[in-house]
N, C-alpha and C. Protein backbone atom coordinates (compact mmCIF):
# COMPACT_ATOMS: atom_id res chain seq x y z
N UNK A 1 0.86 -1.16 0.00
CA UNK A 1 0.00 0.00 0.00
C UNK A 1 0.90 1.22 0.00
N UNK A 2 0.75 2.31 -0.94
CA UNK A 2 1.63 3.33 -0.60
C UNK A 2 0.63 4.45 -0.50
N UNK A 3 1.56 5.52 0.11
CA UNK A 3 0.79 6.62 0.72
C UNK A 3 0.85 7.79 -0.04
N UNK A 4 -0.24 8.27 -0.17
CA UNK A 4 -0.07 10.12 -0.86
C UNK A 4 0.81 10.63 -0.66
N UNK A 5 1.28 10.95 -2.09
CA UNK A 5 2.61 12.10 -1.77
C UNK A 5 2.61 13.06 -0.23
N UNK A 6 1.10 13.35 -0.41
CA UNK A 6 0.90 14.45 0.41
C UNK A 6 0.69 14.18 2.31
N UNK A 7 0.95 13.03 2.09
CA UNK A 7 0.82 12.13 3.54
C UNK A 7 2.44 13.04 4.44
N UNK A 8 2.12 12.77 5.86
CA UNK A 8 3.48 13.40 6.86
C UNK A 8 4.46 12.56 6.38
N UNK A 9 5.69 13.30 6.43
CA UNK A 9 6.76 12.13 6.80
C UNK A 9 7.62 12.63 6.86
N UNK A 10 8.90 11.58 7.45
CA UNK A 10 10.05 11.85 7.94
C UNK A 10 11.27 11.20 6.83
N UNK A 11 12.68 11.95 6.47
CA UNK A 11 13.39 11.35 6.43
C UNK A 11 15.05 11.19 6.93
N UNK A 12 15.50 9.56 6.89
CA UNK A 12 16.84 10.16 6.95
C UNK A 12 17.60 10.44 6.73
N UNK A 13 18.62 11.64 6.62
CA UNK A 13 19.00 12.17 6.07
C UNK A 13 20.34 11.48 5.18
N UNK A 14 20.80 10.64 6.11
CA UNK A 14 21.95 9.97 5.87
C UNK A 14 21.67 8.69 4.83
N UNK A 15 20.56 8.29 4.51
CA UNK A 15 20.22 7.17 4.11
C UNK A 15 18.77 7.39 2.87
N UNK A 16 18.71 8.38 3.08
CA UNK A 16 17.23 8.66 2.10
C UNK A 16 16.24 8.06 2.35
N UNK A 17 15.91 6.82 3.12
CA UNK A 17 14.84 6.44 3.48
C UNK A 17 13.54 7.68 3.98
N UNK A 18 12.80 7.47 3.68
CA UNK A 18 11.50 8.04 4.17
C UNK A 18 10.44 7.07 5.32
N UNK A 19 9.63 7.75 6.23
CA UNK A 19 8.73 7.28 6.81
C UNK A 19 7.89 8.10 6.49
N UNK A 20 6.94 7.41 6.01
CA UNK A 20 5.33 7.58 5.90
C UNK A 20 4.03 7.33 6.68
N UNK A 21 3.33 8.56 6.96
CA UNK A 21 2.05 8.32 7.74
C UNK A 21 1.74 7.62 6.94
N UNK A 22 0.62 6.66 6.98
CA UNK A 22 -0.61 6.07 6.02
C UNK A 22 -1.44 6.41 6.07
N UNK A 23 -2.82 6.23 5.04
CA UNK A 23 -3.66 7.08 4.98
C UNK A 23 -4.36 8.27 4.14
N UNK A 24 -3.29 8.72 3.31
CA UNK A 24 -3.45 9.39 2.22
C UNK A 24 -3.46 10.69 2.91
N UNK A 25 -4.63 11.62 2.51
CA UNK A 25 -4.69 12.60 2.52
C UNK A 25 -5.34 13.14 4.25
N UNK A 26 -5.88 11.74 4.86
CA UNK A 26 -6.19 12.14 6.45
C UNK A 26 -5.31 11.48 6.68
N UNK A 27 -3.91 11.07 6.61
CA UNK A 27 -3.24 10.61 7.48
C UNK A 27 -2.83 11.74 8.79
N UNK A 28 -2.61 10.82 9.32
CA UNK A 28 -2.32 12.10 10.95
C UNK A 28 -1.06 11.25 11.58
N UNK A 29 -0.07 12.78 11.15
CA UNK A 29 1.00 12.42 11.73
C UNK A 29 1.80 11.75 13.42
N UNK A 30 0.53 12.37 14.32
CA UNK A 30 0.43 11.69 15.26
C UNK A 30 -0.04 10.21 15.57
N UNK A 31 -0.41 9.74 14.68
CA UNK A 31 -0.54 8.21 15.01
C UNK A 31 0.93 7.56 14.13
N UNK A 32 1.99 8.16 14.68
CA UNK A 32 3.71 7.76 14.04
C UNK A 32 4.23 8.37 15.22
N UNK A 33 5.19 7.91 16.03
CA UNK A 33 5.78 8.14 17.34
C UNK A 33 7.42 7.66 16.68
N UNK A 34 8.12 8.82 16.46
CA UNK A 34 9.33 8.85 15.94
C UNK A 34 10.31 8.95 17.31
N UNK A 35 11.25 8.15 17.29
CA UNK A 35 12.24 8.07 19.10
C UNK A 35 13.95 8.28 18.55
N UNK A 36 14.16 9.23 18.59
CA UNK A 36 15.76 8.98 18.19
C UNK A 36 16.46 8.70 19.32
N UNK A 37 17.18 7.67 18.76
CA UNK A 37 18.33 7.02 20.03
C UNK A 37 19.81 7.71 20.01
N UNK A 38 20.08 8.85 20.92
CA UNK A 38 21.75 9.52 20.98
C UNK A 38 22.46 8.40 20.29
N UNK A 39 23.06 8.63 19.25
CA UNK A 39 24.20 7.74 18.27
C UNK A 39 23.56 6.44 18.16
N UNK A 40 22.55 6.31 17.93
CA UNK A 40 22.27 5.32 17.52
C UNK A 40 20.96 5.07 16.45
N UNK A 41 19.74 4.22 16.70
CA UNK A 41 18.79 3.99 15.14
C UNK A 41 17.50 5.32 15.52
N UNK A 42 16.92 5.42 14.56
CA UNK A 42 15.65 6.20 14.68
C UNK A 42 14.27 4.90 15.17
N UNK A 43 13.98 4.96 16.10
CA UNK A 43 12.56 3.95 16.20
C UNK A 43 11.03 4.71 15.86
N UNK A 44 11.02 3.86 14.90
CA UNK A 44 9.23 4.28 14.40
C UNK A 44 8.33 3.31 14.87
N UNK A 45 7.04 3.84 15.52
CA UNK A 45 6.44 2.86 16.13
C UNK A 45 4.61 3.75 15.57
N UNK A 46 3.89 2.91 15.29
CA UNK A 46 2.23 3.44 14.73
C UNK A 46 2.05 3.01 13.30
N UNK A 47 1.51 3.52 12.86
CA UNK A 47 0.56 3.36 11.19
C UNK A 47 1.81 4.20 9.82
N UNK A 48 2.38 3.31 9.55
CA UNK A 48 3.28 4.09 8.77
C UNK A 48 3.97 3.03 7.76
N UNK A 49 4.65 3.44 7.13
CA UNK A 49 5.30 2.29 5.71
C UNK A 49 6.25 2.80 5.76
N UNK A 50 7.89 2.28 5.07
CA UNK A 50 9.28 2.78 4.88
C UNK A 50 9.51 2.85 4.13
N UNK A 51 9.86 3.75 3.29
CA UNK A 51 10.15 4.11 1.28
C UNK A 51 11.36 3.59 1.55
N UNK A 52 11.87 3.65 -0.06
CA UNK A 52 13.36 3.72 -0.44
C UNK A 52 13.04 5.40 -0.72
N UNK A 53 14.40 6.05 -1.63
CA UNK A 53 14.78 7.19 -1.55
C UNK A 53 13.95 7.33 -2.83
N UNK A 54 13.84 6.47 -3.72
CA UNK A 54 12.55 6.41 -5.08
C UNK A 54 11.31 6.28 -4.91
N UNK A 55 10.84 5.99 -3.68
CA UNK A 55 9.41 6.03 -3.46
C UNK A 55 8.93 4.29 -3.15
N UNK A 56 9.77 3.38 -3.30
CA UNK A 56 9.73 2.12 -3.20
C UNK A 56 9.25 2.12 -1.87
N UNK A 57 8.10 0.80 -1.43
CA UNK A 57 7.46 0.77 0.00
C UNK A 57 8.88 -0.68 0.15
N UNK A 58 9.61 -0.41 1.35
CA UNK A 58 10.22 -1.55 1.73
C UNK A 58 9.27 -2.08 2.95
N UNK A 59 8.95 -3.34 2.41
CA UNK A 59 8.53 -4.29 3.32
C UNK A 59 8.63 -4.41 4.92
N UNK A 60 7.98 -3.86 6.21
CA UNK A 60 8.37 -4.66 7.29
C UNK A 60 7.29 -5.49 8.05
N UNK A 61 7.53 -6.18 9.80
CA UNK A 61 7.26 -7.20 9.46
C UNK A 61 6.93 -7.02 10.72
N UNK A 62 7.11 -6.04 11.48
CA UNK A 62 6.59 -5.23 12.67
C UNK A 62 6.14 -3.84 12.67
N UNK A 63 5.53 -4.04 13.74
CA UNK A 63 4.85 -2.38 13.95
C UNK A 63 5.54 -1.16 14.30
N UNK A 64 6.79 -1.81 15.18
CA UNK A 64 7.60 -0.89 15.40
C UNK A 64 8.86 -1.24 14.70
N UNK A 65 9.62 -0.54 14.62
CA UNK A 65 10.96 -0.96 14.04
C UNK A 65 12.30 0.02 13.68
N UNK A 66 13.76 -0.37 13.78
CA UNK A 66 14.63 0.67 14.23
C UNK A 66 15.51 0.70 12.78
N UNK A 67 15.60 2.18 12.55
CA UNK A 67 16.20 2.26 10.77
C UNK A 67 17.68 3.07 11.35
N UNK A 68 18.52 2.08 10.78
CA UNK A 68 19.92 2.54 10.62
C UNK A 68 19.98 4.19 9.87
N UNK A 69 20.91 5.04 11.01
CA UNK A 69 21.11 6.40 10.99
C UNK A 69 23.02 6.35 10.97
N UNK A 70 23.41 5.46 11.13
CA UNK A 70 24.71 5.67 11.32
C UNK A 70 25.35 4.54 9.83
N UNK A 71 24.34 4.36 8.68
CA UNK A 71 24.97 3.71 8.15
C UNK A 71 25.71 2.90 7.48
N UNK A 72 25.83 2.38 8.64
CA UNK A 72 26.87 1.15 9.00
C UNK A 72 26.37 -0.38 9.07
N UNK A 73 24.87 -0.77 9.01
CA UNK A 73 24.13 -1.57 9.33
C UNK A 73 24.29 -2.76 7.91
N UNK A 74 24.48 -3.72 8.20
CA UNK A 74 24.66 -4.73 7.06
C UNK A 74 23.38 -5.17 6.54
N UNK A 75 21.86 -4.95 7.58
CA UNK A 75 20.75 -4.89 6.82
C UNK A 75 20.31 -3.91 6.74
N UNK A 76 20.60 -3.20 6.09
CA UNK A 76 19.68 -1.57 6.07
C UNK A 76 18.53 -1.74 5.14
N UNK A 77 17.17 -0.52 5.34
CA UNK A 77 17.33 0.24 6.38
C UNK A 77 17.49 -0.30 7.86
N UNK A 78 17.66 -1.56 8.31
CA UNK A 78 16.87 -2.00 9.57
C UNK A 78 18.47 -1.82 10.29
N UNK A 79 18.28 -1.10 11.53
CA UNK A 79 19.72 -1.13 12.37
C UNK A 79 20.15 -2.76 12.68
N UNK A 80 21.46 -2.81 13.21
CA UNK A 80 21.65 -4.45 13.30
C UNK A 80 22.69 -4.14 14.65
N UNK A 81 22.26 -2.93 14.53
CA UNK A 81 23.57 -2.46 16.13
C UNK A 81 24.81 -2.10 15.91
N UNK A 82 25.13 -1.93 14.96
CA UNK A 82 26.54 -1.73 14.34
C UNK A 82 26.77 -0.59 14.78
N UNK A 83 26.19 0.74 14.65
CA UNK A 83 26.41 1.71 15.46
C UNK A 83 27.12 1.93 17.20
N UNK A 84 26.99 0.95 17.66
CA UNK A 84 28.10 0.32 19.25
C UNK A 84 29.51 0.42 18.72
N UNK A 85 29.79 -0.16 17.59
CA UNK A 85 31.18 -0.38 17.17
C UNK A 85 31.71 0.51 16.54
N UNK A 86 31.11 1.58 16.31
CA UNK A 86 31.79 3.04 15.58
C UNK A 86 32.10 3.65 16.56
N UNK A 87 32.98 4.66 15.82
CA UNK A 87 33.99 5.60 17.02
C UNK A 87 33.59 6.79 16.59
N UNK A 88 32.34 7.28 16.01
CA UNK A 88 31.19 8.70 16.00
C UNK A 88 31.15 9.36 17.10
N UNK A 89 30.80 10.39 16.90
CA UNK A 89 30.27 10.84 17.53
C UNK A 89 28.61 11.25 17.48
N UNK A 90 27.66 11.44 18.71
CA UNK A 90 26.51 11.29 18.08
C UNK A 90 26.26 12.13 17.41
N UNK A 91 26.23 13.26 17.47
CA UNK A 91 25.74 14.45 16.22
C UNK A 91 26.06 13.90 14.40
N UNK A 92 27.13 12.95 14.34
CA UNK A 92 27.14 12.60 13.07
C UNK A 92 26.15 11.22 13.05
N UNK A 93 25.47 10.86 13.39
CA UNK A 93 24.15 10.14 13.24
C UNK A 93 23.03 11.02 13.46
N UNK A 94 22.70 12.07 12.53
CA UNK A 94 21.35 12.52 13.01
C UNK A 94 20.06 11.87 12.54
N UNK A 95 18.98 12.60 12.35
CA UNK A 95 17.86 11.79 11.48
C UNK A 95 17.68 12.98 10.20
């Protein structure tokens, strides 16, 4: 299912991924609870889908779920924790 251009969303910056409200044109950005972790993944948790940087819906498989900001993640978008083993600082993982 993909969402109206015109739907909320977030992206990251480092990775182009997008998060999408769902919903189309009433989507409401408040039913998407965005959590950034200091140097580490962005957690999205509510009614929402994960683009690629082309508009592609990547598949997930939970409701909530944590998208690599640092990277470094061998499954991206999905963090895998790899971010522990970098020598960053957090400001260079933003969202």
């Amino acid at each position: 299912m993909s969402a109206a251009p015109s739907s909320p969303a977030a992206t990251i910056k480092s990775t182009g991924i997008r998060v999408v409200a769902v919903g189309g044109d009433s989507a409401d950005p408040a039913a998407v609870s965005l959590t950034s972790c200091p140097g580490g993944p962005l957690l999205v948790r509510g009614d929402f889908e994960v683009q690629a940087d082309d508009g592609t819906v990547i598949p997930k498989n939970r409701e909530t779920v944590a998208l690599c900001r640092c990277t470094g993640s061998k499954i991206k978008p999905w963090c895998d924790g790899t971010h522990k083993l970098l020598k960053r600082p957090a400001a260079e993982t933003e969202a």
